[in-house]
C-alpha atoms as a PDB file:
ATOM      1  CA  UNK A   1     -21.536   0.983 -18.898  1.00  0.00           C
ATOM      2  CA  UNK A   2     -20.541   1.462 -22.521  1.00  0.00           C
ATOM      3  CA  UNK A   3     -23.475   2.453 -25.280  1.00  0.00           C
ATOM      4  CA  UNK A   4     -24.043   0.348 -27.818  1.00  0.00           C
ATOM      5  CA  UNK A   5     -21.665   2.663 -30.116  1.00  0.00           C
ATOM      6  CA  UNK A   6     -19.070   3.258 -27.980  1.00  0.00           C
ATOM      7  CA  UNK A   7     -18.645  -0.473 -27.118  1.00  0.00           C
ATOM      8  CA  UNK A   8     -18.411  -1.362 -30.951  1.00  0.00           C
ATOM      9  CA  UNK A   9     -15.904   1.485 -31.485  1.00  0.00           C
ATOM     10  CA  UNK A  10     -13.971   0.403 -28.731  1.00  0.00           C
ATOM     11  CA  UNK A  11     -13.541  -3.028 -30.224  1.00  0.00           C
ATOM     12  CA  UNK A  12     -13.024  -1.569 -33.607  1.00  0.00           C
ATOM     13  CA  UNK A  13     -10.046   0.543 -32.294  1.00  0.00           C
ATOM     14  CA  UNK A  14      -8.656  -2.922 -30.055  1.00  0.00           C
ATOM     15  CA  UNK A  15      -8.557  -4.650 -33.402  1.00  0.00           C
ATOM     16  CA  UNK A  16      -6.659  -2.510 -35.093  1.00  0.00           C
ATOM     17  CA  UNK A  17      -4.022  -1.932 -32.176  1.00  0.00           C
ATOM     18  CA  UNK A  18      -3.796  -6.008 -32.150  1.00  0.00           C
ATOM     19  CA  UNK A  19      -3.483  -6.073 -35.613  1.00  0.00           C
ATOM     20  CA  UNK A  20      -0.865  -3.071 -35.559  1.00  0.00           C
ATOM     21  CA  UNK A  21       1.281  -4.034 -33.058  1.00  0.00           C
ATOM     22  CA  UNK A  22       0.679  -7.509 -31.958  1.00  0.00           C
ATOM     23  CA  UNK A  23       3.800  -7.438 -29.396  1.00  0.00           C
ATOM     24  CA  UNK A  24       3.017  -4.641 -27.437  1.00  0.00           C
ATOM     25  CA  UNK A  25      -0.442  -5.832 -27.701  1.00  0.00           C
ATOM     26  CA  UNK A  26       0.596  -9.608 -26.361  1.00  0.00           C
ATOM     27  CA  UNK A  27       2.461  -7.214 -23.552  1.00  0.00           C
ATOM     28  CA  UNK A  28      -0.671  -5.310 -22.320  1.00  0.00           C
ATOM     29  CA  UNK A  29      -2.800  -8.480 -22.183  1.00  0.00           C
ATOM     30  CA  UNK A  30      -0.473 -10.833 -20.325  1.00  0.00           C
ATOM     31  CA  UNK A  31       1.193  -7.953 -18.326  1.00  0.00           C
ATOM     32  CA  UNK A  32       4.945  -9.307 -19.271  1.00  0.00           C
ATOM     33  CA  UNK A  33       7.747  -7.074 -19.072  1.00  0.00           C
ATOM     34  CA  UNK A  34       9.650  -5.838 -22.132  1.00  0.00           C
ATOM     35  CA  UNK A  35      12.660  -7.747 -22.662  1.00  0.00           C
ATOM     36  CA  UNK A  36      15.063  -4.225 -22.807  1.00  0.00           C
ATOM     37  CA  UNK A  37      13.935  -3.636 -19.199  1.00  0.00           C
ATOM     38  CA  UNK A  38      14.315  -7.041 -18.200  1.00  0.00           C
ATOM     39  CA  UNK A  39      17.921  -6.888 -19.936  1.00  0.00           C
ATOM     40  CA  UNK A  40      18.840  -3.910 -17.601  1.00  0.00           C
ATOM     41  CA  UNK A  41      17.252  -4.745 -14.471  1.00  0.00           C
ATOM     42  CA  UNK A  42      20.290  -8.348 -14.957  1.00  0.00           C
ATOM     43  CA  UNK A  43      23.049  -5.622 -15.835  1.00  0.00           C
ATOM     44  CA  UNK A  44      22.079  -3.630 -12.641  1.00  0.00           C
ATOM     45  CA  UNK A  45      21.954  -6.465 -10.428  1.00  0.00           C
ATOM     46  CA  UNK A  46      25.646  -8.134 -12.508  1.00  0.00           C
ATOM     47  CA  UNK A  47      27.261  -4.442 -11.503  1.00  0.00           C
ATOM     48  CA  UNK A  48      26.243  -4.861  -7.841  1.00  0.00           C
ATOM     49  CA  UNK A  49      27.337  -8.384  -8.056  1.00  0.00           C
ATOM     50  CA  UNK A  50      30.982  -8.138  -9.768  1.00  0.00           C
ATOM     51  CA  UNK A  51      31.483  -5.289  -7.257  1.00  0.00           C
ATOM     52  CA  UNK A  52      30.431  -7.160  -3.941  1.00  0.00           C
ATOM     53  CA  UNK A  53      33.071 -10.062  -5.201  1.00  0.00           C
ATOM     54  CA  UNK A  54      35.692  -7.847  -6.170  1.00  0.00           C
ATOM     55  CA  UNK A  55      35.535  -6.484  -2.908  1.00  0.00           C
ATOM     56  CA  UNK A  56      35.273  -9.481  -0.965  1.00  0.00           C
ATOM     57  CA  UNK A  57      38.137 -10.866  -2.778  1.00  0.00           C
ATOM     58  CA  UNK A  58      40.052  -7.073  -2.532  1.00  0.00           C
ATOM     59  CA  UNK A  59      39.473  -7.125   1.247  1.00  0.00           C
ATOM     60  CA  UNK A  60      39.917 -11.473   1.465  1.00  0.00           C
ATOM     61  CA  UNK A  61      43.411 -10.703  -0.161  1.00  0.00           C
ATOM     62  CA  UNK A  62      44.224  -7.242   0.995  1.00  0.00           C
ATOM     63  CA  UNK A  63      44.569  -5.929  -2.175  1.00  0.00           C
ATOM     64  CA  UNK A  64      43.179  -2.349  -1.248  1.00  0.00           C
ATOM     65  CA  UNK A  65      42.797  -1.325  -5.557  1.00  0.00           C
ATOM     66  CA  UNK A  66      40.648  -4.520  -5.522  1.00  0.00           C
ATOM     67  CA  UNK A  67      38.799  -3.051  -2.994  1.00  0.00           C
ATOM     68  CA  UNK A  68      38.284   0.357  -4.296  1.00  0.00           C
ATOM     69  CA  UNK A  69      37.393  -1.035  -7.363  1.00  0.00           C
ATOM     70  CA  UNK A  70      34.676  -2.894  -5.552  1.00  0.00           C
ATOM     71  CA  UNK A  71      33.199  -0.308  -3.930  1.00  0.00           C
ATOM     72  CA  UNK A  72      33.369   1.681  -6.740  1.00  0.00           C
ATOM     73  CA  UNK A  73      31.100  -1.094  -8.626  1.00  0.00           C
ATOM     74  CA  UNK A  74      28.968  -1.206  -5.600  1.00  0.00           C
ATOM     75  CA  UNK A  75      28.616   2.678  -5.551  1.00  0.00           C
ATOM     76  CA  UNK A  76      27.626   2.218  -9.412  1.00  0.00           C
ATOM     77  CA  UNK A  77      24.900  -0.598  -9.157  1.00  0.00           C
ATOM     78  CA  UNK A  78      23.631   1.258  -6.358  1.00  0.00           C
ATOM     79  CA  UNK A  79      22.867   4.664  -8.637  1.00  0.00           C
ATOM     80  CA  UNK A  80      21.450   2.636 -11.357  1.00  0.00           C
ATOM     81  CA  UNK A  81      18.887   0.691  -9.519  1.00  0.00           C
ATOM     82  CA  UNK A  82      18.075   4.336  -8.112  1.00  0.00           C
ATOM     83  CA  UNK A  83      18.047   5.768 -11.724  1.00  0.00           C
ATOM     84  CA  UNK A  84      15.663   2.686 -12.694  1.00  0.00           C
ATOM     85  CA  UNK A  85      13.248   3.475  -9.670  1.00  0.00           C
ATOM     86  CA  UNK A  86      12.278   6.703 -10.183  1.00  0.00           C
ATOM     87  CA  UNK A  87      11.666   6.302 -13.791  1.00  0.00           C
END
């Protein structure tokens, strides 16, 4: 349990981080995710995407560079959501 001083100091020093930085304050009370992670987690998951349909259509077509290209994509989303994870 916080002293009498310590308690008012620690309100005095969450006032001025609210009043400093009211966003990354807003973040750290309702626990919502930056919106520049949230951006790259949707361009991780539309590389894995455009790669899984270019190589269904490569392989529904035979088109083996449409293929290649897929699993090229898929090899790509696959490193970044690796990347992501152990950061």
């Amino acid at each position: 349990m916080l002293s009498h001083h310590e308690d008012r100091s620690l309100r005095a020093i969450e006032q001025w981080f609210e009043s400093d930085d009211p966003a990354l304050a807003r973040m750290f009370r309702t626990h919502e995710e930056p919106a520049k992670l949230h951006q790259h987690r949707v361009a991780r998951i539309a590389v894995g995407l455009a790669g899984g349909i270019t190589f269904a259509i490569g392989a529904l077509a035979t088109v083996g560079v449409l293929v290649v290209l897929g699993t090229l994509l898929i090899s790509v989303g696959v490193c970044l959501h690796l990347v992501a994870r152990k950061s």
